[in-house]
C-alpha atoms as a PDB file:
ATOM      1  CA  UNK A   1      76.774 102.171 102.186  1.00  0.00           C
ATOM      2  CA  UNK A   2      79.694  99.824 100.516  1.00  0.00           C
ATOM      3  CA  UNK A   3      79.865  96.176 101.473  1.00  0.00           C
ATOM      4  CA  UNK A   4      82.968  97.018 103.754  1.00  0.00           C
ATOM      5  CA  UNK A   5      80.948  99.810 105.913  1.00  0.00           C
ATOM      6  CA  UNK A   6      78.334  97.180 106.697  1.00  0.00           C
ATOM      7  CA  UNK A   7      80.849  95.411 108.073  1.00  0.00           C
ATOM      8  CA  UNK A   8      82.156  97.068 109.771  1.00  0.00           C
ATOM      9  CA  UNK A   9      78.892  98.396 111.118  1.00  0.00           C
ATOM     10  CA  UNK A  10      78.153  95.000 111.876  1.00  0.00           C
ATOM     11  CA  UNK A  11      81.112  94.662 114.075  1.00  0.00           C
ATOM     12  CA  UNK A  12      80.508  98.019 115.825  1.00  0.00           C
ATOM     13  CA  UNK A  13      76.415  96.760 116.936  1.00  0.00           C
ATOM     14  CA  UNK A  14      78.506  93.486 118.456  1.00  0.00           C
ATOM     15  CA  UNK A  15      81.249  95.467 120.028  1.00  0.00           C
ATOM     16  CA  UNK A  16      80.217  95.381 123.725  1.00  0.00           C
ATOM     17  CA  UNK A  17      79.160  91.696 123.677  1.00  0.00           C
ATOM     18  CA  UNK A  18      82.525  90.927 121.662  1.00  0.00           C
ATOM     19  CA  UNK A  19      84.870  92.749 124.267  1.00  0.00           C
ATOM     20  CA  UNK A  20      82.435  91.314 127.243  1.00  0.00           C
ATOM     21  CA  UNK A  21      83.302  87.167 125.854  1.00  0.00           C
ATOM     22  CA  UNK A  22      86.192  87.693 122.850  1.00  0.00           C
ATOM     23  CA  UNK A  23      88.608  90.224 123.948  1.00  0.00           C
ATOM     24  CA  UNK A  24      92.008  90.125 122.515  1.00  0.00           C
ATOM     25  CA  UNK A  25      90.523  87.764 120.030  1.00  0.00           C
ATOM     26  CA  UNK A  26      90.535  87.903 116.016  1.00  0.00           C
ATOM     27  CA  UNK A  27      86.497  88.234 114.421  1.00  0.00           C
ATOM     28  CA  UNK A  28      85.803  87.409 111.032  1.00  0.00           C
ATOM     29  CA  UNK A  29      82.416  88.836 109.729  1.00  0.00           C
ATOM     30  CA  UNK A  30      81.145  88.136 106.191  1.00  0.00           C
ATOM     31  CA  UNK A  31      77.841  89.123 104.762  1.00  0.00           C
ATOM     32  CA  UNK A  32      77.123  90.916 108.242  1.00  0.00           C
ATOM     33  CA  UNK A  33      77.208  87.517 109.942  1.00  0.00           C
ATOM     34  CA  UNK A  34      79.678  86.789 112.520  1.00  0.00           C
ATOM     35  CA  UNK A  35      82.078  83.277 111.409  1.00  0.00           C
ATOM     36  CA  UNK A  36      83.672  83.225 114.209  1.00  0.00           C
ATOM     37  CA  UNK A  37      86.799  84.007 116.655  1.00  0.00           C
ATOM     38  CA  UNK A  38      90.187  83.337 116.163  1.00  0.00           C
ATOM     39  CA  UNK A  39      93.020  83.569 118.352  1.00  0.00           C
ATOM     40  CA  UNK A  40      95.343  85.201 115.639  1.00  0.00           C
ATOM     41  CA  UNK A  41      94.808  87.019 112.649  1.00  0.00           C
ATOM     42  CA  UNK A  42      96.924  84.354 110.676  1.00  0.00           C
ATOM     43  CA  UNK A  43      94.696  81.760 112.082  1.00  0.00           C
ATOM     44  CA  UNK A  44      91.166  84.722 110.730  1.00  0.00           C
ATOM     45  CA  UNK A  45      93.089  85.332 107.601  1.00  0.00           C
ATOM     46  CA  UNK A  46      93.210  81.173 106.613  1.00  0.00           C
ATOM     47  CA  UNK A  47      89.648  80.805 107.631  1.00  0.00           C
ATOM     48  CA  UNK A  48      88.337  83.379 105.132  1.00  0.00           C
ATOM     49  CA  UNK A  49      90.315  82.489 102.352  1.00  0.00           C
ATOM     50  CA  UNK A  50      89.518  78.876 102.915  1.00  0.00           C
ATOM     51  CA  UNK A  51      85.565  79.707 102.836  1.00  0.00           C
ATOM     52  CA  UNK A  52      84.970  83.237 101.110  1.00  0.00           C
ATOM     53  CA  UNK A  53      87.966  83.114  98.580  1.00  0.00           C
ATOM     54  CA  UNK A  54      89.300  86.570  97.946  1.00  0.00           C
ATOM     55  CA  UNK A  55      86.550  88.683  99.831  1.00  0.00           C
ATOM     56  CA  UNK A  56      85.459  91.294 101.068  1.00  0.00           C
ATOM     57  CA  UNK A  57      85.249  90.366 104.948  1.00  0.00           C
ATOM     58  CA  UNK A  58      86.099  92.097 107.694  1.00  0.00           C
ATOM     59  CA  UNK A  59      88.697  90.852 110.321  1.00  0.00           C
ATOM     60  CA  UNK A  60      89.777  93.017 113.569  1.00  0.00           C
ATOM     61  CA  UNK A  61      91.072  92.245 116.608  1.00  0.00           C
ATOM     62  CA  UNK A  62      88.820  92.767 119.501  1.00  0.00           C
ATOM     63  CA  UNK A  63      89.125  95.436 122.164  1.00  0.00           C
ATOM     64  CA  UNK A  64      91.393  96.791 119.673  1.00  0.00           C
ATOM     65  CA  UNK A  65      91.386 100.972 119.324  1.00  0.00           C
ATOM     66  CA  UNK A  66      89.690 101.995 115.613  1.00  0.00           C
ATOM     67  CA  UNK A  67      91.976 102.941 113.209  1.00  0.00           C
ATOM     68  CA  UNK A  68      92.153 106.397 112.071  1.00  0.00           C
ATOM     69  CA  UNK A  69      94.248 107.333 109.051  1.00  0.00           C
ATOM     70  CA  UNK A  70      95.258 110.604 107.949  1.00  0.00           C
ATOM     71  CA  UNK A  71      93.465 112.869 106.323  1.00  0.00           C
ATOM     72  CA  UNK A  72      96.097 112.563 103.304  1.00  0.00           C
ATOM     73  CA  UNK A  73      95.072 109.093 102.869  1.00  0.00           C
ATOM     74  CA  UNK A  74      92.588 108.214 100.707  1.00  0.00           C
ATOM     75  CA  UNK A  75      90.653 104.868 100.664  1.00  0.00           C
ATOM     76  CA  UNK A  76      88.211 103.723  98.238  1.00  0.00           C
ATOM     77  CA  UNK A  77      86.588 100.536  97.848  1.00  0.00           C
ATOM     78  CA  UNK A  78      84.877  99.684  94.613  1.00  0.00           C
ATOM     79  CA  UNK A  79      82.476  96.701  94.644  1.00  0.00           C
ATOM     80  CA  UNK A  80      79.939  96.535  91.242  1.00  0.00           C
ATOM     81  CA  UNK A  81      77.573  94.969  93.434  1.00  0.00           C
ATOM     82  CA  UNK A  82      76.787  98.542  95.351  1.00  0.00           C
END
């Protein structure tokens, strides 16, 4: 599993206690730990560059519907450290 699954997996074991007290919120996870909640992304996006630099960290908005991209779309995310 890649360092951006984790994350996101991360997010997903949260989910019901993020909707429950962060709805409509912006989360920033990072090593599978939970930063904090934003109330924009601009406001996530700042945060993370100001402490982890370039990445990789996960921000999504909660109570938001997952993404799902087409199956034309291809995604990979290369990280030496997997």
């Amino acid at each position: 599993m890649g360092v951006l699954e984790r994350e996101i997996a991360r997010y997903e074991s949260m989910r019901a206690e993020l909707e429950k007290n962060h709805n409509g919120e912006w989360v920033l996870i990072h090593q599978e730990e939970m930063v904090g909640t934003y109330n924009s992304f601009e406001d996530a996006g700042r945060a993370a560059v100001r402490r982890f630099g370039r990445g990789p960290y996960l921000i999504r908005k909660v109570g938001a519907p997952p993404l799902t991209l087409p199956a034309s779309v291809q995604f990979r995310y290369i990280n030496a450290n997997d």
